[in-house]
Protein backbone atom coordinates (compact mmCIF):
# COMPACT_ATOMS: atom_id res chain seq x y z
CA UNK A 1 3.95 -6.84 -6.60
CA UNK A 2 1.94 -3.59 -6.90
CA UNK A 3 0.88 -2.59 -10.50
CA UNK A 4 1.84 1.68 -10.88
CA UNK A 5 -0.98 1.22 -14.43
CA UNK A 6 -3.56 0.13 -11.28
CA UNK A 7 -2.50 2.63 -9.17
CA UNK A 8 -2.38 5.58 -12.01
CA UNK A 9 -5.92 4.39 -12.27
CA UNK A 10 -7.33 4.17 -9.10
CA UNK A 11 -6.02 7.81 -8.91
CA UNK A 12 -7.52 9.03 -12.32
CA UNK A 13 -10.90 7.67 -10.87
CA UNK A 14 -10.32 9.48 -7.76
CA UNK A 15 -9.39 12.86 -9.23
CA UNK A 16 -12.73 12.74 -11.48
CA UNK A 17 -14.73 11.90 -8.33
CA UNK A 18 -13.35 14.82 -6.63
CA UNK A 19 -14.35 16.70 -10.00
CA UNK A 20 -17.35 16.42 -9.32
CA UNK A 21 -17.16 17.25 -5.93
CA UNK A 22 -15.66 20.14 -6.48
CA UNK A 23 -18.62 21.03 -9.54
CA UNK A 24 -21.27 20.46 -7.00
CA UNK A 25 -19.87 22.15 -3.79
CA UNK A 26 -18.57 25.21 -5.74
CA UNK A 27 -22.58 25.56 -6.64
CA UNK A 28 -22.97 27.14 -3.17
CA UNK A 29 -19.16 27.84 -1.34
CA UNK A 30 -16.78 30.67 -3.26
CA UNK A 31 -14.06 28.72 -5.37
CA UNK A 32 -11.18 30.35 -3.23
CA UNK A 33 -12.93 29.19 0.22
CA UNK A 34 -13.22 25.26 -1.23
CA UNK A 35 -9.80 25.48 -2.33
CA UNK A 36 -8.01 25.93 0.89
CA UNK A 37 -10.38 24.06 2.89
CA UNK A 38 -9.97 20.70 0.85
CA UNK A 39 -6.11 21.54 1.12
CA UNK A 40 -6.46 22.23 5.28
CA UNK A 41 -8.04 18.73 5.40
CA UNK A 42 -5.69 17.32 3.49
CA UNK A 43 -2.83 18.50 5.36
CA UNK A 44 -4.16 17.19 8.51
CA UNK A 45 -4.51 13.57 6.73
CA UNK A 46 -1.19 13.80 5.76
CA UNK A 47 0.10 14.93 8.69
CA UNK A 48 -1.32 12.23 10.43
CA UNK A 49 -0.36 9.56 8.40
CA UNK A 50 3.55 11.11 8.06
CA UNK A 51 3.50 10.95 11.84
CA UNK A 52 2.21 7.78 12.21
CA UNK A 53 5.08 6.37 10.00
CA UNK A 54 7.95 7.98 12.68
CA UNK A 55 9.67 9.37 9.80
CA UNK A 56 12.17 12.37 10.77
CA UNK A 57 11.25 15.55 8.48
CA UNK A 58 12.67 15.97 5.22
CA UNK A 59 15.20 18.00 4.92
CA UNK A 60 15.40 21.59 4.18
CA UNK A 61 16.63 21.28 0.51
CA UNK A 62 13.48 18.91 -0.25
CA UNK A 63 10.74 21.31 1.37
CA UNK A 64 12.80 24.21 -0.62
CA UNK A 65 12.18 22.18 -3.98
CA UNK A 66 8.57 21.00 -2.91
CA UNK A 67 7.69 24.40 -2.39
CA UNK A 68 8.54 25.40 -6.08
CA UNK A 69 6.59 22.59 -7.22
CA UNK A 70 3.31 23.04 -4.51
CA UNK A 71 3.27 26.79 -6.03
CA UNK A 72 3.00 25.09 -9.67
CA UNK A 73 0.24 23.11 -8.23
CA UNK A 74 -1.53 25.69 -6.82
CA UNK A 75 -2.27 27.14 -10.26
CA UNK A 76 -3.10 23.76 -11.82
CA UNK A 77 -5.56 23.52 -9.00
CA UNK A 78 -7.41 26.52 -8.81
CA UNK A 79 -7.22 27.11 -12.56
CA UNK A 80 -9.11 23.61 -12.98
CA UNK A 81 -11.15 24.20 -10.49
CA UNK A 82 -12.08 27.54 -12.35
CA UNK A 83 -12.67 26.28 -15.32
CA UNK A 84 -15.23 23.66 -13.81
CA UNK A 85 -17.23 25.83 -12.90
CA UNK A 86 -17.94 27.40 -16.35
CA UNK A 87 -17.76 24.23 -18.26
CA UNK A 88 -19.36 21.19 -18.25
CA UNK A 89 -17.21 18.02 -16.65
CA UNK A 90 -16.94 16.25 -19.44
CA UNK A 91 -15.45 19.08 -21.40
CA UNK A 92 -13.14 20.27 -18.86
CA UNK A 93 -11.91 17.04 -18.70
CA UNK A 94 -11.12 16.38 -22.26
CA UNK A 95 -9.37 19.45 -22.19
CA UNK A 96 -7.34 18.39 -19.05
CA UNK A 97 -6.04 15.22 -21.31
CA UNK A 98 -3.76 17.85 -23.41
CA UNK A 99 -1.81 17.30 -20.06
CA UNK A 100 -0.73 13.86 -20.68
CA UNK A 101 -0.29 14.74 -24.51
CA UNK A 102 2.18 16.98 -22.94
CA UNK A 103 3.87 15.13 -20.65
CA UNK A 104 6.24 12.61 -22.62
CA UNK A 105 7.48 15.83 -24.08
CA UNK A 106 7.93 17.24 -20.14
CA UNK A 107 9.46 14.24 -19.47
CA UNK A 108 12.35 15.04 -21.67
CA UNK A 109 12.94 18.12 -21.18
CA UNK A 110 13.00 18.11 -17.80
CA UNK A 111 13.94 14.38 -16.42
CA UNK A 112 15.88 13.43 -20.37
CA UNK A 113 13.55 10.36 -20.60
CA UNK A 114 13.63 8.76 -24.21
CA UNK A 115 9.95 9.02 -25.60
CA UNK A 116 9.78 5.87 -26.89
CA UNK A 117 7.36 5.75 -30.08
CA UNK A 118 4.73 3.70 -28.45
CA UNK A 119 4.08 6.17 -25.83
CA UNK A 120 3.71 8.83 -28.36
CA UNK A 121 1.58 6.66 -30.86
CA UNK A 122 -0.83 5.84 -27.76
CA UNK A 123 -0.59 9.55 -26.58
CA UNK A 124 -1.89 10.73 -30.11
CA UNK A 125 -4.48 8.17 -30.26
CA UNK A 126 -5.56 9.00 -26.71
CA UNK A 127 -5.52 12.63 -27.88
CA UNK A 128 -7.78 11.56 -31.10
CA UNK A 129 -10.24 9.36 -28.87
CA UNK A 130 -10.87 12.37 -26.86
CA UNK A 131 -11.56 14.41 -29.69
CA UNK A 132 -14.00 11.94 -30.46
CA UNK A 133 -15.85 11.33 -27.44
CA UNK A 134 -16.74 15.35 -27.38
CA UNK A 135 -16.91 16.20 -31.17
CA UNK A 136 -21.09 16.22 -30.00
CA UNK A 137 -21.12 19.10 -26.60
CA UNK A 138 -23.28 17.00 -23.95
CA UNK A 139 -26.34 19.18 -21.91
CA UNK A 140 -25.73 20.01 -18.74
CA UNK A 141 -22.73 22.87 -19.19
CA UNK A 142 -23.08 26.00 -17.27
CA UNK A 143 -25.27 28.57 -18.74
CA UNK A 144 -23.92 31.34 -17.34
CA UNK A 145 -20.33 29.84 -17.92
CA UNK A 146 -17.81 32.28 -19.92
CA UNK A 147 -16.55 29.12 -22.16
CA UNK A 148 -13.47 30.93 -24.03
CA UNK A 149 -12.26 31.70 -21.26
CA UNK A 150 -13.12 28.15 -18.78
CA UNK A 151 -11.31 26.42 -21.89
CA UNK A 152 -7.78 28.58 -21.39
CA UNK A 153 -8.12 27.89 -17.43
CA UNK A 154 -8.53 23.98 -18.69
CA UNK A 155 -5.06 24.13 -20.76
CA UNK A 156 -3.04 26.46 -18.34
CA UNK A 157 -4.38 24.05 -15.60
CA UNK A 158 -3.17 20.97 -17.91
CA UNK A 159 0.40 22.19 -19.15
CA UNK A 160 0.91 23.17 -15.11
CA UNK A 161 -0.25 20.05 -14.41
CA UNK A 162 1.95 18.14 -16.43
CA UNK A 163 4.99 19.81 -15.15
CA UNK A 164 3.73 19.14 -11.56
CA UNK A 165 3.59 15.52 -12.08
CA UNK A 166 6.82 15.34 -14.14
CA UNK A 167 9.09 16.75 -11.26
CA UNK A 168 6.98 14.85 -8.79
CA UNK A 169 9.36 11.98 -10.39
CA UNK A 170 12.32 13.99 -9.51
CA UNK A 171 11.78 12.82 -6.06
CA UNK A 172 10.45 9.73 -5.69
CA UNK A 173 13.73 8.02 -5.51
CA UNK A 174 14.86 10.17 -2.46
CA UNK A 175 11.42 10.99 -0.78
CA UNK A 176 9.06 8.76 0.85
CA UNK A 177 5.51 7.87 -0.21
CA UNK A 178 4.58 9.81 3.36
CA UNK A 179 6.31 12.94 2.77
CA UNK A 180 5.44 13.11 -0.65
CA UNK A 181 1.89 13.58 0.31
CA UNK A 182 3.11 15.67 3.38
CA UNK A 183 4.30 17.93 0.98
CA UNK A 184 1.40 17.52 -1.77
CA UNK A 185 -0.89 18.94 0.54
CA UNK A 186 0.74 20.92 3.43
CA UNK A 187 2.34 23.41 1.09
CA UNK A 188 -0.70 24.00 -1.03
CA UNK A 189 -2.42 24.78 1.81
CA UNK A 190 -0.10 26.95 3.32
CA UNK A 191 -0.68 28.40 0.11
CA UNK A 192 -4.19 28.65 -0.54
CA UNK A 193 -4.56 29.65 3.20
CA UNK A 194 -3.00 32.96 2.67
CA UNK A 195 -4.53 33.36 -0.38
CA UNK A 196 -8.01 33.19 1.78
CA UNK A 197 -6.53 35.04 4.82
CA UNK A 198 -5.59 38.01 2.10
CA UNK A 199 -9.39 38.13 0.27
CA UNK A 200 -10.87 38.28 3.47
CA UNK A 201 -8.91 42.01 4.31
CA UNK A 202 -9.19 43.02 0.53
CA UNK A 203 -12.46 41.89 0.32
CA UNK A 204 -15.46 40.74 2.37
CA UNK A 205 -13.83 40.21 6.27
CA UNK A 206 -14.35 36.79 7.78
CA UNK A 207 -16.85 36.03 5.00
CA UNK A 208 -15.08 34.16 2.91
CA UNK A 209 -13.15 32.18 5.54
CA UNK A 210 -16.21 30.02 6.50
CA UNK A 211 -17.88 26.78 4.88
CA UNK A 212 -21.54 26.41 4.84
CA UNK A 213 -22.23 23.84 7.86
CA UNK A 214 -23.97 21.70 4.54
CA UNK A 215 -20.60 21.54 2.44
CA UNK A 216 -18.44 20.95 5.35
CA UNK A 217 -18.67 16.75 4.70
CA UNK A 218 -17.58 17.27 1.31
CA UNK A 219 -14.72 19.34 1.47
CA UNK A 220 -13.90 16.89 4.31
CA UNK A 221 -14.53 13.91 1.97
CA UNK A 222 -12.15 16.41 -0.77
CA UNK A 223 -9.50 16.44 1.54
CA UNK A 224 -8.98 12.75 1.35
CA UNK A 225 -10.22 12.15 -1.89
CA UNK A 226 -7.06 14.62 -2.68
CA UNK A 227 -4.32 12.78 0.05
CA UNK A 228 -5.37 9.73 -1.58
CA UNK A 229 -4.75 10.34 -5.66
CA UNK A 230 -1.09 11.78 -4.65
CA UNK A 231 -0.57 9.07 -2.60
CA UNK A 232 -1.55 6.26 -5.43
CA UNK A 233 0.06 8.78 -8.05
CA UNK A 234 3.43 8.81 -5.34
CA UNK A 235 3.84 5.08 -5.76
CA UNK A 236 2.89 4.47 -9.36
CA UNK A 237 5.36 6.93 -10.67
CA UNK A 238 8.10 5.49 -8.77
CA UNK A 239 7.56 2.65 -10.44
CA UNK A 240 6.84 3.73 -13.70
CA UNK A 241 8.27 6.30 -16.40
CA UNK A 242 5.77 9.38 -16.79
CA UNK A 243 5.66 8.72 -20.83
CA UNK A 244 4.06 5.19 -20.03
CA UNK A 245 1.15 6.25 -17.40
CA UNK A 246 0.06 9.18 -18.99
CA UNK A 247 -2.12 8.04 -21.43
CA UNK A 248 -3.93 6.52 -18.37
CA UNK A 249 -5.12 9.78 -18.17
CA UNK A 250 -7.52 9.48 -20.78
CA UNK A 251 -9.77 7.10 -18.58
CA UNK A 252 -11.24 9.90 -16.85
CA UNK A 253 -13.29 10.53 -19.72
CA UNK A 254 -15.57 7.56 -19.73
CA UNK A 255 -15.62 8.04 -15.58
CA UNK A 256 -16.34 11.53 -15.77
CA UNK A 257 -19.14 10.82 -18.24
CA UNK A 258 -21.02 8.70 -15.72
CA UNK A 259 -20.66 11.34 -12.73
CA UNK A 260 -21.65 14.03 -15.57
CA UNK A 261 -24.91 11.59 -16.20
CA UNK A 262 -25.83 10.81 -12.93
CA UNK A 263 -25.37 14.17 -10.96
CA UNK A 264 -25.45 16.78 -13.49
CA UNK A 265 -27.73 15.55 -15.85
CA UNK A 266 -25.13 15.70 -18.85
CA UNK A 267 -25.87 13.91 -22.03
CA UNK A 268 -23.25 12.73 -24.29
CA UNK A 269 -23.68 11.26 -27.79
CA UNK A 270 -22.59 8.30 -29.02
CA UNK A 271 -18.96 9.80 -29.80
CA UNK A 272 -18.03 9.29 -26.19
CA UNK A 273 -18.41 5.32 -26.29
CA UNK A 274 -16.52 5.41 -29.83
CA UNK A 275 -13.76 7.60 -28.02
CA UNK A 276 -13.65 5.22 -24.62
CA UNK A 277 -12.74 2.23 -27.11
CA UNK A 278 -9.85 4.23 -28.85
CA UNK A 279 -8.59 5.51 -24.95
CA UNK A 280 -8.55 2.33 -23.69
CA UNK A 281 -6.60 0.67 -26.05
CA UNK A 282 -4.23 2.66 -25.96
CA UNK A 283 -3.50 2.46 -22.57
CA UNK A 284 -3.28 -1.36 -22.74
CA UNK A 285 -1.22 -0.66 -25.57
CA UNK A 286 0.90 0.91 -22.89
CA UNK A 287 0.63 -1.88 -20.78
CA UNK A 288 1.92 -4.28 -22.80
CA UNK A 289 4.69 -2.43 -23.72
CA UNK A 290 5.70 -1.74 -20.05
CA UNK A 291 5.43 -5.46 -19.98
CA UNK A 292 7.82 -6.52 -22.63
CA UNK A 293 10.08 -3.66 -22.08
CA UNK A 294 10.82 -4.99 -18.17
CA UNK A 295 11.25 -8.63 -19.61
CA UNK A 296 12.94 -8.35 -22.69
CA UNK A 297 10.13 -10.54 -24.63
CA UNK A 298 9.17 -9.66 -28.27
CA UNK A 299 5.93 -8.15 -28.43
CA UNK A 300 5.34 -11.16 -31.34
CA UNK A 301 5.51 -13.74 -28.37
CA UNK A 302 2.15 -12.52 -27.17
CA UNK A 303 1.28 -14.03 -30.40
CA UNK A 304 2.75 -17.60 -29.68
């Protein structure tokens, strides 16, 4: 039986690995160029893999709906994206988690789920762990980065992304794994493609349509770095209530840390290990609730 808190986290350590991808590669490609690349890639992987399972297409009324929600994730995308660039990865990640503080809340409003109080006890201390881990700034941030306005991309990228993921849910009882990820990355790069297509007449022609022959590997590797988390994040929320894998979230911090360390030469205090602690209990406070909840045990017989 697969796990959706292992899956959740296998993405979550995905998306901060394509983080930093996306830090390092934007060092020498335009932001806008990256973008739809990763998302061309991505479609192609996809594509593949929807083909390979002989599905017929979804139908019109799901690619209608998809399409709102790709055009949601556009903006969580490049707004993220954005703001990596001008702050450092641990701090545009922290700043990312106000997503899953946001999302039981999204979850109501949009799919009427019950926030149960453990999910927004965990959320909180999630929240507070965070705040923690980056009450001391590590080294490495841009220094040309405009920070006021890097943090505002952060939160609109993290109140878009909450939504995203919210009505992902809407569909994961009538569409497939396959075409989920069809549609996670096809549309965005429809997207993002005439995006490109558009500043190369405004702007600079043909210019910004082309990769540097030395980032073409990565944004390859982005492309299915990005397939892959929507196809993990597919499964586990089919499985699972958004209230109860969003404070899973919160485990990019510690992972982002180390790819901060190692490739950008950011240095966080001791805070962050104090903060890590606090995050990952509460997700295995989660856990255990999921647990009990599914086989009507008493939390006390964990005890016994």
């Amino acid at each position: 039986m697969r796990s959706p808190f292992l899956l959740v986290t296998l993405a979550v350590m995905l998306g901060c690995i394509l983080d930093a991808l996306v830090k390092y590669v934007t060092l020498e490609t335009a932001l806008l160029t990256m973008t739809a690349w990763r998302f061309i890639f991505g479609s192609m992987i996809a594509g593949t893999v929807f083909k390979l399972s002989r599905q017929p297409l979804p139908s019109l009324r799901a690619w209608r709906f998809h399409m709102m929600r790709a055009a949601i994730q556009t903006v969580a995308v490049l707004s993220f994206f954005w703001a990596l660039t001008q702050l450092g990865l641990a701090e545009a990640t922290v700043l990312g988690f106000t997503g899953a503080l946001m999302m039981p809340w999204v979850a109501k409003v949009i799919l009427g789920e019950k926030v149960a109080p453990l999910a927004i006890l965990a959320g909180l201390l999630g929240f507070a762990g965070a705040a923690i881990a980056v009450s001391a700034a590590p080294d490495g941030a841009p220094a040309d980065g405009n920070r006021v306005l890097g943090s505002l991309a952060a939160l609109l990228a993290a109140l878009t992304y909450a939504v995203a993921v919210v009505l992902l849910r809407l569909r994961t009882r009538s569409d497939t794994t396959e075409a989920l990820a069809l549609f996670n990355n096809t549309l965005p790069a429809g997207i993002f493609t005439v995006a490109l297509g558009a500043s190369a007449i405004i702007g600079q022609p043909l210019a910004p349509l082309l990769l540097p022959a030395s980032a073409l590997p990565y944004v390859i590797a982005l492309g299915f770095v990005g397939f892959s988390i929507w196809w993990f994040m597919s499964l586990a929320y089919r499985d699972a209530e958004a209230q109860h894998l969003a404070p899973f979230e919160y485990l990019a911090l510690p992972m982002s840390a180390g790819l901060g360390y190692v490739f950008f030469s950011e240095v966080p205090g001791w805070q962050l290990y104090i903060g890590a602690l606090i995050i990952i209990g509460a997700c295995l406070a989660v856990v255990f609730q999921g647990y009990f909840s599914k086989t009507k045990r008493p939390v006390s017989d964990i005890l016994t």
